[in-house]
C-alpha atoms as a PDB file:
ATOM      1  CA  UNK A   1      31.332 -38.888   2.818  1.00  0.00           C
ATOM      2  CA  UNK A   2      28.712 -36.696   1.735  1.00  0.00           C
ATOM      3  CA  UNK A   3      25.209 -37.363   3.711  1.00  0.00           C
ATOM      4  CA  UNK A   4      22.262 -39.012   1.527  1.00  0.00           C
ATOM      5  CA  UNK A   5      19.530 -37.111   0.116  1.00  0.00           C
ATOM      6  CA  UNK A   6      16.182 -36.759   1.869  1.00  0.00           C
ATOM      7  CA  UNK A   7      13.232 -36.554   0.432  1.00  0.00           C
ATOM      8  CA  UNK A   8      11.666 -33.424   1.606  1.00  0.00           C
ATOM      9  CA  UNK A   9       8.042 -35.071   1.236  1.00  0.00           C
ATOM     10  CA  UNK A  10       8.891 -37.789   3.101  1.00  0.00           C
ATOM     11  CA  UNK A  11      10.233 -35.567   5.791  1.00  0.00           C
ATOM     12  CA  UNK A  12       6.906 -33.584   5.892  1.00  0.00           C
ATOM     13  CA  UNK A  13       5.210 -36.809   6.007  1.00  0.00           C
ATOM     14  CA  UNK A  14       7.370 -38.437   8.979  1.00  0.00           C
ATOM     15  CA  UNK A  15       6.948 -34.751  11.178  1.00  0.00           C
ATOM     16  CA  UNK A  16       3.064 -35.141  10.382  1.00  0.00           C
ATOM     17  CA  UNK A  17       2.738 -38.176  11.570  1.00  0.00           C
ATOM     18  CA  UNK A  18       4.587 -37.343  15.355  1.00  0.00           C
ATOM     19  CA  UNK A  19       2.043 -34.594  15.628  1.00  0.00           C
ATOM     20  CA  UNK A  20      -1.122 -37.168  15.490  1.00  0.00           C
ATOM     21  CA  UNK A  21      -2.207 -38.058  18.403  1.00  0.00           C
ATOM     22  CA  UNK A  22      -2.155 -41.780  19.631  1.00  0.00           C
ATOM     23  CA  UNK A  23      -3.760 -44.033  22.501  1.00  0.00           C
ATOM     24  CA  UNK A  24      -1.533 -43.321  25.667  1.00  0.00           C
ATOM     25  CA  UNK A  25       0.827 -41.063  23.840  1.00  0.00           C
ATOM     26  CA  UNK A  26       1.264 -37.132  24.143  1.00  0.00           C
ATOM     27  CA  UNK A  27       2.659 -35.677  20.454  1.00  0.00           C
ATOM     28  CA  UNK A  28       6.010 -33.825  20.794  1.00  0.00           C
ATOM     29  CA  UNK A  29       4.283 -30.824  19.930  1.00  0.00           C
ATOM     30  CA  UNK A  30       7.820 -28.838  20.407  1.00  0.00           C
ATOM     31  CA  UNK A  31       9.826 -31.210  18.233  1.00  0.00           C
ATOM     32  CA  UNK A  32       7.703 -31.045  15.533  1.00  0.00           C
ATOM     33  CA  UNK A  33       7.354 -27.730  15.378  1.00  0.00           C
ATOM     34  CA  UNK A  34      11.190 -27.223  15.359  1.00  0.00           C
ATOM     35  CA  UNK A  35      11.510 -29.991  12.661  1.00  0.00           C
ATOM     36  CA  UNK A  36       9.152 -28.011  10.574  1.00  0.00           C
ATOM     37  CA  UNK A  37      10.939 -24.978  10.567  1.00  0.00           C
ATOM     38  CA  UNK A  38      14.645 -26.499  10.059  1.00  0.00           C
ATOM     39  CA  UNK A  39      12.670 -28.111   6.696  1.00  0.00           C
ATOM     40  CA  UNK A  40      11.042 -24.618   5.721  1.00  0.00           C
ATOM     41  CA  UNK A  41      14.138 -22.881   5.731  1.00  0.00           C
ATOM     42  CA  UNK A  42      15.594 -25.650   3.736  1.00  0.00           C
ATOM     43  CA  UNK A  43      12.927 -25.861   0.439  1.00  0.00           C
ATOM     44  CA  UNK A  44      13.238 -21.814   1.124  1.00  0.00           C
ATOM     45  CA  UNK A  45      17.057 -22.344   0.340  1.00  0.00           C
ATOM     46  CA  UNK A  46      16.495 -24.607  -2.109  1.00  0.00           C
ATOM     47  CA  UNK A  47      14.597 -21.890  -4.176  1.00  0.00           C
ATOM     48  CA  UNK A  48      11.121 -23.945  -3.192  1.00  0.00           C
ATOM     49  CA  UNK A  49       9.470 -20.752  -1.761  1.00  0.00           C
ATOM     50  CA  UNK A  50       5.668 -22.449  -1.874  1.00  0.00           C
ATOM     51  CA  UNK A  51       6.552 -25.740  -0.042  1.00  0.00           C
ATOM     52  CA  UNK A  52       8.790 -23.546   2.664  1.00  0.00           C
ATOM     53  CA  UNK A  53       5.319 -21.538   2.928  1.00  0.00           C
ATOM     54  CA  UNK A  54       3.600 -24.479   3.138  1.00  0.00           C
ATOM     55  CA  UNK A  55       5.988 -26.006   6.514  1.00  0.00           C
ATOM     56  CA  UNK A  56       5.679 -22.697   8.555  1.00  0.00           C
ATOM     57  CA  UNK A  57       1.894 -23.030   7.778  1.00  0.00           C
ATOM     58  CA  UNK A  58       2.242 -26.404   9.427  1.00  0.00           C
ATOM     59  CA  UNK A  59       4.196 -24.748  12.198  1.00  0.00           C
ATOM     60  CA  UNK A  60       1.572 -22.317  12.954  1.00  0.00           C
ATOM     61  CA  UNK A  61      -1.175 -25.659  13.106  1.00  0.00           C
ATOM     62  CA  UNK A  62       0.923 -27.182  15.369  1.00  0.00           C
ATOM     63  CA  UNK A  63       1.480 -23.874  17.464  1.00  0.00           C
ATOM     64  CA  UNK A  64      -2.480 -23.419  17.442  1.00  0.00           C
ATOM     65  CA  UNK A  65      -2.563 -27.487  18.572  1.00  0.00           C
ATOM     66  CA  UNK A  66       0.029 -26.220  21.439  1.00  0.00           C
ATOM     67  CA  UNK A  67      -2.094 -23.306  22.548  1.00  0.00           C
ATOM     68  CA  UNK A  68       0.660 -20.867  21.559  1.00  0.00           C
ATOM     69  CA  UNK A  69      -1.465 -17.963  19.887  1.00  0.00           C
ATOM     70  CA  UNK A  70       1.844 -15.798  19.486  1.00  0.00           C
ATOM     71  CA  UNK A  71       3.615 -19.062  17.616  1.00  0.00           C
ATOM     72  CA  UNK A  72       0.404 -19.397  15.368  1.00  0.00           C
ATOM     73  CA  UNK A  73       0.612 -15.979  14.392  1.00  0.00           C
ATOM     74  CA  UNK A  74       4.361 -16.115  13.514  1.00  0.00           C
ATOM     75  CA  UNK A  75       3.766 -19.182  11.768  1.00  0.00           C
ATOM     76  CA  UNK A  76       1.255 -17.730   9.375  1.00  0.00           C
ATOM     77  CA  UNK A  77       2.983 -14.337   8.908  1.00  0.00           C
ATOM     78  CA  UNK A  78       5.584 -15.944   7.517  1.00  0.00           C
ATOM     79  CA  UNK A  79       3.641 -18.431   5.406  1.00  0.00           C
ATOM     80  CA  UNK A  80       1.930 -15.588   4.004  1.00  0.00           C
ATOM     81  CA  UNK A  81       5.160 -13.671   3.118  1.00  0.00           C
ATOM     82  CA  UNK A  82       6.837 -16.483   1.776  1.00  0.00           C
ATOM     83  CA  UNK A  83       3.509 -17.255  -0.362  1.00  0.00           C
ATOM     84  CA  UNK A  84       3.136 -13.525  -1.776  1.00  0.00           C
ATOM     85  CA  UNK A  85       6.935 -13.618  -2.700  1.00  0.00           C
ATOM     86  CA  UNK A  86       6.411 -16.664  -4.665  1.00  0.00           C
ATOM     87  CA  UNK A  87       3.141 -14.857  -6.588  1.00  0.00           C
ATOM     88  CA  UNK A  88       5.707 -12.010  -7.345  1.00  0.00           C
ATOM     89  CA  UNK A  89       8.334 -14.295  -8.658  1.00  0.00           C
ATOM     90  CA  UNK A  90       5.553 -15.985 -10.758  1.00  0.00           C
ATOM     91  CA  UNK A  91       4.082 -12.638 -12.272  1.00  0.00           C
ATOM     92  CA  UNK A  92       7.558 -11.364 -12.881  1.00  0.00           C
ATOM     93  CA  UNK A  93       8.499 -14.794 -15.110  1.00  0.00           C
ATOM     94  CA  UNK A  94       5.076 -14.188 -16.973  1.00  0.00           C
ATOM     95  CA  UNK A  95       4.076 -17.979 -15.963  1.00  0.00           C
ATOM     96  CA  UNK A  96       0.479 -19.277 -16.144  1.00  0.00           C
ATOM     97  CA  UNK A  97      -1.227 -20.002 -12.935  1.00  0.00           C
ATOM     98  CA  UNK A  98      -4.407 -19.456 -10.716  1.00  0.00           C
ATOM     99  CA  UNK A  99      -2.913 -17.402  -8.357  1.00  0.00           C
ATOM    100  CA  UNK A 100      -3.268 -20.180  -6.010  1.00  0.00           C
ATOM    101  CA  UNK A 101       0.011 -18.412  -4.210  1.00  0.00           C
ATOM    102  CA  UNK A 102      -2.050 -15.177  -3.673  1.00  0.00           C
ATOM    103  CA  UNK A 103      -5.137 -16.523  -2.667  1.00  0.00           C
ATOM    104  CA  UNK A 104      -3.081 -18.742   0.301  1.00  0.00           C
ATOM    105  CA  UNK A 105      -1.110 -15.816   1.461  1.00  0.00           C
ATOM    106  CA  UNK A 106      -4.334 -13.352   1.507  1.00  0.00           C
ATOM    107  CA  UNK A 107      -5.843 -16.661   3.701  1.00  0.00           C
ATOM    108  CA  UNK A 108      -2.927 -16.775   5.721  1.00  0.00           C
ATOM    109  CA  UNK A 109      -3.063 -12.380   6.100  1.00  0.00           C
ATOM    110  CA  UNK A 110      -6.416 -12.682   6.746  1.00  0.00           C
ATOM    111  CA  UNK A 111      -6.398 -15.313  10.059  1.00  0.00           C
ATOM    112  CA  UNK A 112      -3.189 -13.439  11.429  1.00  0.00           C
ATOM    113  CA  UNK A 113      -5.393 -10.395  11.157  1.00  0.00           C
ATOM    114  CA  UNK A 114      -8.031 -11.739  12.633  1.00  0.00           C
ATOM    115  CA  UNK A 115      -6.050 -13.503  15.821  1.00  0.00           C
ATOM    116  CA  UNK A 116      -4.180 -10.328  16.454  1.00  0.00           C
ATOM    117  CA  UNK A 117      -7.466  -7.967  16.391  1.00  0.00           C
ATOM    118  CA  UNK A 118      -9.663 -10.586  18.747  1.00  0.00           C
ATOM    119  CA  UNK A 119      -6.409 -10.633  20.983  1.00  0.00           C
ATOM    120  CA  UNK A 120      -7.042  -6.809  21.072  1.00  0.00           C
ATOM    121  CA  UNK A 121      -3.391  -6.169  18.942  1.00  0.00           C
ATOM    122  CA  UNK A 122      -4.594  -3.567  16.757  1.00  0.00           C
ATOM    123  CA  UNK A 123      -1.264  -2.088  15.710  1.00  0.00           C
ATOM    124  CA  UNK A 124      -0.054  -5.212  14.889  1.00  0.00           C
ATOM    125  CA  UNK A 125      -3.528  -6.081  12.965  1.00  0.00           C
ATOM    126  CA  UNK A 126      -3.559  -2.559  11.310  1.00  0.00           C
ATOM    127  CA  UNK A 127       0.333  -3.159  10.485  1.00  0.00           C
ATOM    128  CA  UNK A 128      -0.471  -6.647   8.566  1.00  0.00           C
ATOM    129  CA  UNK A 129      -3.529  -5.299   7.055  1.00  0.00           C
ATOM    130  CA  UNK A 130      -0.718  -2.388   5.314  1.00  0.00           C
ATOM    131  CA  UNK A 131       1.544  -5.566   4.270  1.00  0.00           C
ATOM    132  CA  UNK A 132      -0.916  -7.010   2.522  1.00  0.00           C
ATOM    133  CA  UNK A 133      -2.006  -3.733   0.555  1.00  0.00           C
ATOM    134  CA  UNK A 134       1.269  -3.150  -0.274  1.00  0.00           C
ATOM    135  CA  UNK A 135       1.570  -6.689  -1.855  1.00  0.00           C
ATOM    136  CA  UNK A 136      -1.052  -6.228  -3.473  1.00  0.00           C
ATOM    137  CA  UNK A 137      -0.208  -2.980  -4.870  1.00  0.00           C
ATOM    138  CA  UNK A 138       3.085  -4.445  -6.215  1.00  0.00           C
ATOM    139  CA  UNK A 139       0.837  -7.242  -7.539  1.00  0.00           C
ATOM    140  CA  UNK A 140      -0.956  -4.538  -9.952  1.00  0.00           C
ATOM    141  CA  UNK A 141      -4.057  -5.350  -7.645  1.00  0.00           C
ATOM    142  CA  UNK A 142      -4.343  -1.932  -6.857  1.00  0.00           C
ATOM    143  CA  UNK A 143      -8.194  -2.576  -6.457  1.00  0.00           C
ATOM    144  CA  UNK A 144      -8.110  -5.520  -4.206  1.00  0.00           C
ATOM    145  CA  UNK A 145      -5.726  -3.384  -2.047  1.00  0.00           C
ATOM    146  CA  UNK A 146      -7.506  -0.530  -1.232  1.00  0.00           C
ATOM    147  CA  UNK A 147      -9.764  -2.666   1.365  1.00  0.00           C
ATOM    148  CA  UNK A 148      -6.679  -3.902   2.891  1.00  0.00           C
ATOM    149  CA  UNK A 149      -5.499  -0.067   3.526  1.00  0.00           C
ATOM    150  CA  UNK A 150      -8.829   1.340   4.666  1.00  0.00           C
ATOM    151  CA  UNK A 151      -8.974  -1.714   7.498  1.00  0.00           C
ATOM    152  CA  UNK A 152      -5.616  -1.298   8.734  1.00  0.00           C
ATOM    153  CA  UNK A 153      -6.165   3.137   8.829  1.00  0.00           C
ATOM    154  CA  UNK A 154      -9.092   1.945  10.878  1.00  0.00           C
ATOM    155  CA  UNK A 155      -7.119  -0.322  13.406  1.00  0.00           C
ATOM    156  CA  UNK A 156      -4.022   2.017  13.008  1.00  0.00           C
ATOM    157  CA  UNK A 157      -5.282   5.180  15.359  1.00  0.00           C
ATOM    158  CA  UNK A 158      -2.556   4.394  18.136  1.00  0.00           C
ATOM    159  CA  UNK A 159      -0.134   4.725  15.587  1.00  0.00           C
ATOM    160  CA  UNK A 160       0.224   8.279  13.522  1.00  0.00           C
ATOM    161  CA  UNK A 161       2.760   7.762  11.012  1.00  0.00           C
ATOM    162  CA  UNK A 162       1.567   4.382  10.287  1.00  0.00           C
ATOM    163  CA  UNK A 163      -1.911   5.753   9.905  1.00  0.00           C
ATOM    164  CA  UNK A 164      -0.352   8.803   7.495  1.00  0.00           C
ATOM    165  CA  UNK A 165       1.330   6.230   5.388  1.00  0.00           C
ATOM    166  CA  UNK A 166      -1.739   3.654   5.371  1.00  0.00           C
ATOM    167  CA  UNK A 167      -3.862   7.054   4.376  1.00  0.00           C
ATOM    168  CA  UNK A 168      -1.278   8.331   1.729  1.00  0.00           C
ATOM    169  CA  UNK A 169      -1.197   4.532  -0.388  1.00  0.00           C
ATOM    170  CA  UNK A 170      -5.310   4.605   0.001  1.00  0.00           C
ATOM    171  CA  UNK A 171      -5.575   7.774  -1.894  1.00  0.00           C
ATOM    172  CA  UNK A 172      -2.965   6.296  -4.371  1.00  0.00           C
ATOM    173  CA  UNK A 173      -4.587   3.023  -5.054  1.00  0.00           C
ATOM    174  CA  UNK A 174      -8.171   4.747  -5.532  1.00  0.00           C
ATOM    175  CA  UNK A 175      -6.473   6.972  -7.615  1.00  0.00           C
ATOM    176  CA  UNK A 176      -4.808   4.717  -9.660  1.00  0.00           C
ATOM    177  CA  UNK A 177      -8.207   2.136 -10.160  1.00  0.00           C
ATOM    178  CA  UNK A 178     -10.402   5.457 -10.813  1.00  0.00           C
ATOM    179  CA  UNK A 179     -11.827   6.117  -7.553  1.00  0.00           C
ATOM    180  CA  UNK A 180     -10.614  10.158  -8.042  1.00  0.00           C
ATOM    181  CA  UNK A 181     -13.769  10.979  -5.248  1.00  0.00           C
ATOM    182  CA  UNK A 182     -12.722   8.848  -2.300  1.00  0.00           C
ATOM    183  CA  UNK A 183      -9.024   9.454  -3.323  1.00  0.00           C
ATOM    184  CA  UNK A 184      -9.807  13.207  -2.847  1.00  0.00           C
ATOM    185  CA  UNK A 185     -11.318  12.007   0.694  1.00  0.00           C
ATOM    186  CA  UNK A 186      -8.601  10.283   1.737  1.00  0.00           C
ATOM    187  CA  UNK A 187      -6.064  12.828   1.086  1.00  0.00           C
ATOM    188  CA  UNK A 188      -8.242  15.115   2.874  1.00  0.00           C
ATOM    189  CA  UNK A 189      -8.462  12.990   5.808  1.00  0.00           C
ATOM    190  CA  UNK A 190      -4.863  12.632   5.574  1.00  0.00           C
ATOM    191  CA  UNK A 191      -4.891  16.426   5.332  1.00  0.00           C
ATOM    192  CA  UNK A 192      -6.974  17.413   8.662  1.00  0.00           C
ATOM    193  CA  UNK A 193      -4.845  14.346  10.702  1.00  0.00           C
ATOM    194  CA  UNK A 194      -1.656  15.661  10.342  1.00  0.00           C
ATOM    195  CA  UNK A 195      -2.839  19.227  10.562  1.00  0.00           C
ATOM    196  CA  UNK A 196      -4.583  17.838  14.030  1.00  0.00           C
ATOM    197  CA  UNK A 197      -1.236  16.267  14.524  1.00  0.00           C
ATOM    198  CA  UNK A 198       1.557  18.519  14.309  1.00  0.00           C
ATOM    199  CA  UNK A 199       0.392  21.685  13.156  1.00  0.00           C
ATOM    200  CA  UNK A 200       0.849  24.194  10.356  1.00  0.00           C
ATOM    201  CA  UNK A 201       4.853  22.994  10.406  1.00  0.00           C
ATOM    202  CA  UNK A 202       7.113  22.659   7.229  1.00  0.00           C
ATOM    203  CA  UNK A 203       9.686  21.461   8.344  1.00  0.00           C
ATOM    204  CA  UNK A 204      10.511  17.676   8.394  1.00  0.00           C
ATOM    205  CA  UNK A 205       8.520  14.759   7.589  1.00  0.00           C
ATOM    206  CA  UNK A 206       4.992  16.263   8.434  1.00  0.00           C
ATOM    207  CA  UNK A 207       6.170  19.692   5.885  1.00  0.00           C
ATOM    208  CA  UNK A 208       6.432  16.888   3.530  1.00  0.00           C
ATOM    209  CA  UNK A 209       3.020  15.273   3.990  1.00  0.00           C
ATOM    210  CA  UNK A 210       1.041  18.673   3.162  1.00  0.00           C
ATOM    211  CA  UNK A 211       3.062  19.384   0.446  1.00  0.00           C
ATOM    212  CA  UNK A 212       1.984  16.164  -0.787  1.00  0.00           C
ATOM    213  CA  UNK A 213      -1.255  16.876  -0.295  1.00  0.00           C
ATOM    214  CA  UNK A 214      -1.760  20.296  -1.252  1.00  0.00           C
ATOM    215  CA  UNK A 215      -0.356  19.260  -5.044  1.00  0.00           C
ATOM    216  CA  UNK A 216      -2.319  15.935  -5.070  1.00  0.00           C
ATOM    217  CA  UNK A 217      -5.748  17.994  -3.941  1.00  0.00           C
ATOM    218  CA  UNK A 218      -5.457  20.577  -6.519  1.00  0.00           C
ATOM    219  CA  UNK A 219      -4.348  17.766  -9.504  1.00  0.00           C
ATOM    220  CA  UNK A 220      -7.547  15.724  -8.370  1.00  0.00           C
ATOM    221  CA  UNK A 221      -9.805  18.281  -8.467  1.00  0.00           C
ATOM    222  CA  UNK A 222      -8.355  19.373 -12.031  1.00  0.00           C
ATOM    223  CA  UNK A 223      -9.054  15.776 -12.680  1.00  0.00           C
ATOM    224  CA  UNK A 224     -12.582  15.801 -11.221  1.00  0.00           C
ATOM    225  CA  UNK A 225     -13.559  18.813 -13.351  1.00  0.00           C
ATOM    226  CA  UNK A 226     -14.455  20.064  -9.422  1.00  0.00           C
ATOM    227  CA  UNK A 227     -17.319  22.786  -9.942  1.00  0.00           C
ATOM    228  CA  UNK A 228     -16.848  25.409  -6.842  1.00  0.00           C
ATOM    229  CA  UNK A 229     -20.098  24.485  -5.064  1.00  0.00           C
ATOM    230  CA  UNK A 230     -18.842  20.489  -5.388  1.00  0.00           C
ATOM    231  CA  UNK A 231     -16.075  21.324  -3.143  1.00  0.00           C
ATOM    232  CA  UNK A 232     -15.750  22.283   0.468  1.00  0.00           C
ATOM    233  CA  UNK A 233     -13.710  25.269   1.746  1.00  0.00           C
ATOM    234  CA  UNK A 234     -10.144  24.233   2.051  1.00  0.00           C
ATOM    235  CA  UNK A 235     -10.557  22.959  -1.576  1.00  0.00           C
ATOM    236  CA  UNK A 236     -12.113  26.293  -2.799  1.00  0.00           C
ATOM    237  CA  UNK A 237      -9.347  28.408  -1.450  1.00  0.00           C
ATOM    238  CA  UNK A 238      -6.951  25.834  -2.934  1.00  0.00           C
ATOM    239  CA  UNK A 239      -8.161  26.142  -6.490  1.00  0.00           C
ATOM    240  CA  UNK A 240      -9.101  30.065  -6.223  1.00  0.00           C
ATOM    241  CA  UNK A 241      -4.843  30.645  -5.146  1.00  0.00           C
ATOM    242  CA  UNK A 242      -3.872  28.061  -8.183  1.00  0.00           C
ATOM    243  CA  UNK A 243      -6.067  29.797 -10.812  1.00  0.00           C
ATOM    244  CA  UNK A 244      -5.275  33.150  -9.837  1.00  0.00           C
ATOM    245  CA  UNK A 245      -2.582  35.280 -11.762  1.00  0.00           C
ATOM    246  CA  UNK A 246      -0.778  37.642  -9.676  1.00  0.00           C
ATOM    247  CA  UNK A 247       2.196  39.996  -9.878  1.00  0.00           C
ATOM    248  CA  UNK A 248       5.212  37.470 -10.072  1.00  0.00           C
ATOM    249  CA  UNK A 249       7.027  40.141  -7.865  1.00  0.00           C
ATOM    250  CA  UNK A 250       4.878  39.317  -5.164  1.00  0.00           C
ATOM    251  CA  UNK A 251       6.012  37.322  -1.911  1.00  0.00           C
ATOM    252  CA  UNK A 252       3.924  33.398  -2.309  1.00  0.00           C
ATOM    253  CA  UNK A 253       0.755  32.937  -0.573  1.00  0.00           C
ATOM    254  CA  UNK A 254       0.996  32.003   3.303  1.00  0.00           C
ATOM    255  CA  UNK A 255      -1.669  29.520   3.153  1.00  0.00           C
ATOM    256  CA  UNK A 256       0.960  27.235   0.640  1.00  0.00           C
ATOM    257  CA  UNK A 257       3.284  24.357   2.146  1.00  0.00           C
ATOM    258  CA  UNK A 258       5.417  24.340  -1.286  1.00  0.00           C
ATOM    259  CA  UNK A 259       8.164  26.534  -2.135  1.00  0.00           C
ATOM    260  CA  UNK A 260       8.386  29.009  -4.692  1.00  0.00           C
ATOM    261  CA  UNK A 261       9.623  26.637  -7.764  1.00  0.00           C
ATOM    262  CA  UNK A 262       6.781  23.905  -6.804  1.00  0.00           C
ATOM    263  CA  UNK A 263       4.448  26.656  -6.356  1.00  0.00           C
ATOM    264  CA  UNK A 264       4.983  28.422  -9.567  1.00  0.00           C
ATOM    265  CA  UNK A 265       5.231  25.363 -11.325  1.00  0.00           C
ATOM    266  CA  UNK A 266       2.314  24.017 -10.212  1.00  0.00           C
ATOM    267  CA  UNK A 267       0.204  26.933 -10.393  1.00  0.00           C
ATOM    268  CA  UNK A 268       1.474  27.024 -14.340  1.00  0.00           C
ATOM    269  CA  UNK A 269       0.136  23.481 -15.119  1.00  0.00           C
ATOM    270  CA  UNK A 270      -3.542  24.053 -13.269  1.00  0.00           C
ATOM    271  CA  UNK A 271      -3.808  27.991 -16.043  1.00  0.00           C
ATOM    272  CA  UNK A 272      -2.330  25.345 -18.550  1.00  0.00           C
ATOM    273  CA  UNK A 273      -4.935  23.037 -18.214  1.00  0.00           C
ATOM    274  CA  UNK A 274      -7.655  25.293 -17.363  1.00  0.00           C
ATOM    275  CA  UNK A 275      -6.949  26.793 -20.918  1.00  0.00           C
ATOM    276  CA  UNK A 276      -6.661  23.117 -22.732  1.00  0.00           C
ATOM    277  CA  UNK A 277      -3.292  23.877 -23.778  1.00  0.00           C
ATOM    278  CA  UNK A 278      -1.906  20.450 -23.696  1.00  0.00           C
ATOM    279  CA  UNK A 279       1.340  21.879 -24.874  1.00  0.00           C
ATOM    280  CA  UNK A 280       2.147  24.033 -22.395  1.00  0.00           C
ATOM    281  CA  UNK A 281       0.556  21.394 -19.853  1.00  0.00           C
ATOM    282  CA  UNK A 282       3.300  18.899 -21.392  1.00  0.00           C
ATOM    283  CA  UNK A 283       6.558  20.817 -20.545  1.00  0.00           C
ATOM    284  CA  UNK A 284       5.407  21.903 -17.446  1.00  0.00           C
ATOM    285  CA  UNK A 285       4.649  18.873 -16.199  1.00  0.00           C
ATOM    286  CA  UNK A 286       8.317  17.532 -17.251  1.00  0.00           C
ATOM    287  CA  UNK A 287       9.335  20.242 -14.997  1.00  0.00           C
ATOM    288  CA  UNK A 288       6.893  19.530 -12.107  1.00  0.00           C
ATOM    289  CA  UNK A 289       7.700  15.676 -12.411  1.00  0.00           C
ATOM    290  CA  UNK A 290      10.710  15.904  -9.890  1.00  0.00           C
ATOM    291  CA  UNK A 291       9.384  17.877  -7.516  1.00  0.00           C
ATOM    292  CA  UNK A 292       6.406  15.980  -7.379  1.00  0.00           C
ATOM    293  CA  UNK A 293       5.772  12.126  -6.335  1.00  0.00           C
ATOM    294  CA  UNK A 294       4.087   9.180  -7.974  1.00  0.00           C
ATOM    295  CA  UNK A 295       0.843   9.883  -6.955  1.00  0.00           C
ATOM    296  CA  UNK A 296       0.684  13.686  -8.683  1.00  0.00           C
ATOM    297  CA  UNK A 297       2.657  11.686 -11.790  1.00  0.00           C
ATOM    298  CA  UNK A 298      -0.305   9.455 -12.547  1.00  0.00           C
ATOM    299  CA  UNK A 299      -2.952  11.943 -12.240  1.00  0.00           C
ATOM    300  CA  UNK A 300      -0.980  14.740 -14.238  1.00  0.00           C
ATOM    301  CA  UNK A 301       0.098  12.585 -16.976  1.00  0.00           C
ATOM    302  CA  UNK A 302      -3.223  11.079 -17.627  1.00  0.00           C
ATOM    303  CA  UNK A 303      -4.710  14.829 -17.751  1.00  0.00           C
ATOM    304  CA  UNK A 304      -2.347  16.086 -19.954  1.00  0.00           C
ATOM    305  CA  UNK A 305      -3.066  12.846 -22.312  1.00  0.00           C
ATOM    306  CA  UNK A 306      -6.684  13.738 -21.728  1.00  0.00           C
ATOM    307  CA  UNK A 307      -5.917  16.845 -23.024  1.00  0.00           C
ATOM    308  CA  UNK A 308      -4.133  15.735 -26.254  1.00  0.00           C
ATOM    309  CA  UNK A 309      -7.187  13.681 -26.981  1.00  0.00           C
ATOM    310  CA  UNK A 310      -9.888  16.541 -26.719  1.00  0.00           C
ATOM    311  CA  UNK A 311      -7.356  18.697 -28.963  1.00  0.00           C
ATOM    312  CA  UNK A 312      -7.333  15.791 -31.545  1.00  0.00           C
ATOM    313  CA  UNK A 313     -11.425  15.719 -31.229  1.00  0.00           C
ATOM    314  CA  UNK A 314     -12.098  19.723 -31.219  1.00  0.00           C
ATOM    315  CA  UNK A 315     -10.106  19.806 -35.208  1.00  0.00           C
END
């Protein structure tokens, strides 16, 4: 015989009630908190992702009530994950709404954050403060998320690679929301920490970073219009090596971290550009595409549409 249905509401209700706290009775803070969970994960598998957020929000209450800072903060991170994914799940079924989803998980982010950093957790702050940016990011709230990556670069100086990443999606989201200037500073930063890092290496994952941002420098100062005495020196030997036209047969500058294809390539689409030859900037950019990332993507297609439109202006 198959057990009768309850009520998940009335379940909520009943745990609430244990957790009040009555003349001559202590609450089974423990029980309730384990009754909360068991009923989270069981709206979460019954495809009721807001009221599963809304138990291990409850959990982390009654973890606070407990004195368990380390249950609180558990409690909320996953309140706030489970409240994001059902924001994404909204956007993605185009449904109406007040992103009432969002604005509880960026509350939940935001106290986690703040217990962590006042417990002096910094990595674990800075870490959160990425998760949220990235949310965001997938959100198409590229603007709200660049706070969230500049806090947890701050907080994330203990950590290098999660600082390079934090850096890298910075640049990206001012980039993508029109912030080309502080995107240009944040790669740079990005730029003199790894250098301070590891070195002049290109090999490995840290080969890959300055490659990354050697092309995105150069594409956001094409972007920026950059006039030599704007920029500072790395920047000004950057553009002079791009600009320059050489004897192919000669060996690649030192001073690059991309190979010859990337180099060449690139180098093509900063004369092409230079000259307003949208054309030309066109197919080399359909040839620079897979060499390149998303970041270089955005800013090179929107120059070469940039382009188009000044060609369709000059007739």
């Amino acid at each position: 015989m198959s057990e009768s249905y309850v009520d998940p509401w009335q379940e909520y209700r009943t745990i609430g009630a244990k957790v009040k706290k009555r003349f001559m009775r202590k609450p089974n803070l423990s029980q309730a908190s384990r009754e909360l969970f068991a009923l989270a994960e069981r709206l979460r598998e019954e495809d009721c992702v807001p009221y599963s957020a809304l138990c291990h929000l409850a959990v982390a209450r009654v973890q606070h009530q407990a004195g368990n800072p380390a249950g609180e903060i558990e409690g909320l991170e996953q309140a706030a994950r489970l409240f994001a994914d059902a924001e994404k799940d909204k956007t993605k079924l185009g449904l109406p709404g007040f992103n009432q989803n969002l604005a509880s998980a960026i509350h939940c982010y935001g106290h986690a954050i703040k217990s962590l950093t006042e417990q002096k957790h910094n990595s674990l702050a800075g870490a959160l403060c990425i998760e949220l940016g990235v949310k965001l990011f997938q959100l198409d709230r590229a603007d709200e998320a660049v706070e969230h990556f500049e806090r947890g670069a701050r907080l994330l100086d203990a950590e290098p690679h999660c600082k390079q990443f934090a850096l890298a999606f910075l640049a990206r989201c001012q980039a993508k929301t029109g912030l080309l200037t502080q995107a240009l500073q944040s790669i740079d930063e990005l730029w003199t920490y790894a250098l301070k890092l590891h070195g002049e290496t290109t090999s490995g994952a840290t080969g890959l970073i300055l490659k990354r941002c050697e092309m995105a420098t150069v594409v956001l100062l094409l972007s920026l219009r950059a006039l030599p005495n704007h920029m500072n020196g790395r920047q000004s030997h950057l553009m002079q090596m791009y600009s320059s036209v050489g004897d192919p047969t000669e060996p690649l500058p030192k001073q690059s971290f991309l190979n010859a294809d990337e180099f060449l390539l690139l180098q093509s689409f900063v004369l092409a550009v230079q000259w307003k030859d949208a054309h030309a900037a066109d197919k080399i950019l359909t040839d620079l595409l897979p060499l390149s990332d998303a970041f270089v993507a955005l800013l090179g297609l929107d120059l070469v549409e940039r382009l188009y439109d000044e060609d369709i202006l000059d007739r």
